[in-house]
C-alpha atoms as a PDB file:
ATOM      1  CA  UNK A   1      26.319  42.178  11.660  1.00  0.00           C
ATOM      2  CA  UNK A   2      27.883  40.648   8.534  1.00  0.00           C
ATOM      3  CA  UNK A   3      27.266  36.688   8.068  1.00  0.00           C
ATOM      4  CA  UNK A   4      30.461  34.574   8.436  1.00  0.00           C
ATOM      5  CA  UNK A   5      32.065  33.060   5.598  1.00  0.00           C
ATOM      6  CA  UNK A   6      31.775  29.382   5.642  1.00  0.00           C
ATOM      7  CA  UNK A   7      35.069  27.725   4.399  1.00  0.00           C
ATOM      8  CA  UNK A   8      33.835  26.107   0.633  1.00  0.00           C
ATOM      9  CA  UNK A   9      36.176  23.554   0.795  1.00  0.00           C
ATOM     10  CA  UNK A  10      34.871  21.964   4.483  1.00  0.00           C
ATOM     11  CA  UNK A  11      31.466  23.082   3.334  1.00  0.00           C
ATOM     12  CA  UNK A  12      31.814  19.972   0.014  1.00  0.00           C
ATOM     13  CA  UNK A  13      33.094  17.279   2.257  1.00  0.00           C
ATOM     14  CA  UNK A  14      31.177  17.795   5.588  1.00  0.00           C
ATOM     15  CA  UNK A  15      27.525  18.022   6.295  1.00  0.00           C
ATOM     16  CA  UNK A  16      25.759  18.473   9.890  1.00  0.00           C
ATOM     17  CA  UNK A  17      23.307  15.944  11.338  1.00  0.00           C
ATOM     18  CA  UNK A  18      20.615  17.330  13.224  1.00  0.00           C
ATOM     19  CA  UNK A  19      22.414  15.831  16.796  1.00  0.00           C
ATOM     20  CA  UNK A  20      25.331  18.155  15.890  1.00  0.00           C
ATOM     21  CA  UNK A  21      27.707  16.017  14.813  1.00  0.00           C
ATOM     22  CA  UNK A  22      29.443  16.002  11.510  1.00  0.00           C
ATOM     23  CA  UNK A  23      29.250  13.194   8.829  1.00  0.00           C
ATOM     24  CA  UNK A  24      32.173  13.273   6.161  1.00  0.00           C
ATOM     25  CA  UNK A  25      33.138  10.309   3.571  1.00  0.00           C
ATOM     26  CA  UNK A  26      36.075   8.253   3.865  1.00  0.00           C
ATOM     27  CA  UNK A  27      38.990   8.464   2.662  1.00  0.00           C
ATOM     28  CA  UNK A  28      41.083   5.670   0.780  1.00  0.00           C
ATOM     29  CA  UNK A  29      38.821   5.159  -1.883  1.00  0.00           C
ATOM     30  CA  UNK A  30      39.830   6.442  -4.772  1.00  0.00           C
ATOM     31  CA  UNK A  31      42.885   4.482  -6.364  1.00  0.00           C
ATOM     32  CA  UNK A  32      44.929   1.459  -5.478  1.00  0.00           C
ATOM     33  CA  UNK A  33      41.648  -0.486  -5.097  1.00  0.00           C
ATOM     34  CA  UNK A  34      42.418  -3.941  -6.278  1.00  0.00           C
ATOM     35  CA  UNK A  35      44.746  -5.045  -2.877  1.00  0.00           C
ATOM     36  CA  UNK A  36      41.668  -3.607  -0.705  1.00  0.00           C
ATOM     37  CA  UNK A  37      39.502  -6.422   0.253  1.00  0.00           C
ATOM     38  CA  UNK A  38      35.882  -6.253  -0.649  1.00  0.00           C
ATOM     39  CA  UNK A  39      34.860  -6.139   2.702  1.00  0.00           C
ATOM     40  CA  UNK A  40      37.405  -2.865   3.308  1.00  0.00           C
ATOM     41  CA  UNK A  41      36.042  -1.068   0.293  1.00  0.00           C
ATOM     42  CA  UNK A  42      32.162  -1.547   1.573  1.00  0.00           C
ATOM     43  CA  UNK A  43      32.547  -0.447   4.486  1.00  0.00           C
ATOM     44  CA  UNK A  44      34.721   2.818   3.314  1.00  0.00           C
ATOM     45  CA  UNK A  45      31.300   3.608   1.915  1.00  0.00           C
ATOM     46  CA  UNK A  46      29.592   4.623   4.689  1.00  0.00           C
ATOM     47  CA  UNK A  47      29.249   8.058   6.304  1.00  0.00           C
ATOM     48  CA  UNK A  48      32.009   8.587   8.918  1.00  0.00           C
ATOM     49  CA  UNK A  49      31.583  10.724  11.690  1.00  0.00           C
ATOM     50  CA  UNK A  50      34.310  13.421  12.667  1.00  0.00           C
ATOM     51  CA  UNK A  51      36.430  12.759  15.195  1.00  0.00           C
ATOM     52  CA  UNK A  52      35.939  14.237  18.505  1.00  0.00           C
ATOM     53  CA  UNK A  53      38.917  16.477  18.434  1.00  0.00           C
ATOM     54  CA  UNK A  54      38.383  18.131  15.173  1.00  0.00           C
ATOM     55  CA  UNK A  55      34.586  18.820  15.670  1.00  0.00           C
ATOM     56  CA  UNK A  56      35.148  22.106  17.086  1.00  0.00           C
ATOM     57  CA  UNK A  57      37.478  22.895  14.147  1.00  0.00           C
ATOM     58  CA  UNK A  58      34.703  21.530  11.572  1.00  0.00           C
ATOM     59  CA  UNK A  59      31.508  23.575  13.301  1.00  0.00           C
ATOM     60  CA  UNK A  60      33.422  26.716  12.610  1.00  0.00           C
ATOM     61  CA  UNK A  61      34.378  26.037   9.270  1.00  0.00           C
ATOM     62  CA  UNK A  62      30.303  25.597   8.390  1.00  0.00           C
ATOM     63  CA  UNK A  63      28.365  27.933  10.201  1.00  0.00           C
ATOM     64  CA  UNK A  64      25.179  27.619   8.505  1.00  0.00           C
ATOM     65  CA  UNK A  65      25.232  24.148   7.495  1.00  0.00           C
END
């Protein structure tokens, strides 16, 4: 059997965790950064986790990752 594709562009902005889940970065961080309190922006720097109703979505779009 041939090895599925894994979609490049979910494969750069998610990663699995061993548990299953799927970590991804947060978004709002890139411009318009001076209203965003300091405490807003810190926290935008840790890992997220994907929402329970895309997961399923996300697994298939990184098979082997």
């Amino acid at each position: 059997m041939p090895k599925i594709k894994s979609n490049r562009g979910a494969a750069k902005r998610f990663k699995r965790t061993p548990s299953g889940a799927v970590k991804c970065n947060a978004s709002h961080r890139r411009h318009l950064l001076t209203k965003k309190s300091t405490k807003r922006k810190r926290q935008l720097r840790a890992p997220q986790r994907i929402h329970q109703s895309d997961l399923r979505a996300a697994r298939r779009m990184i098979p082997y990752c």
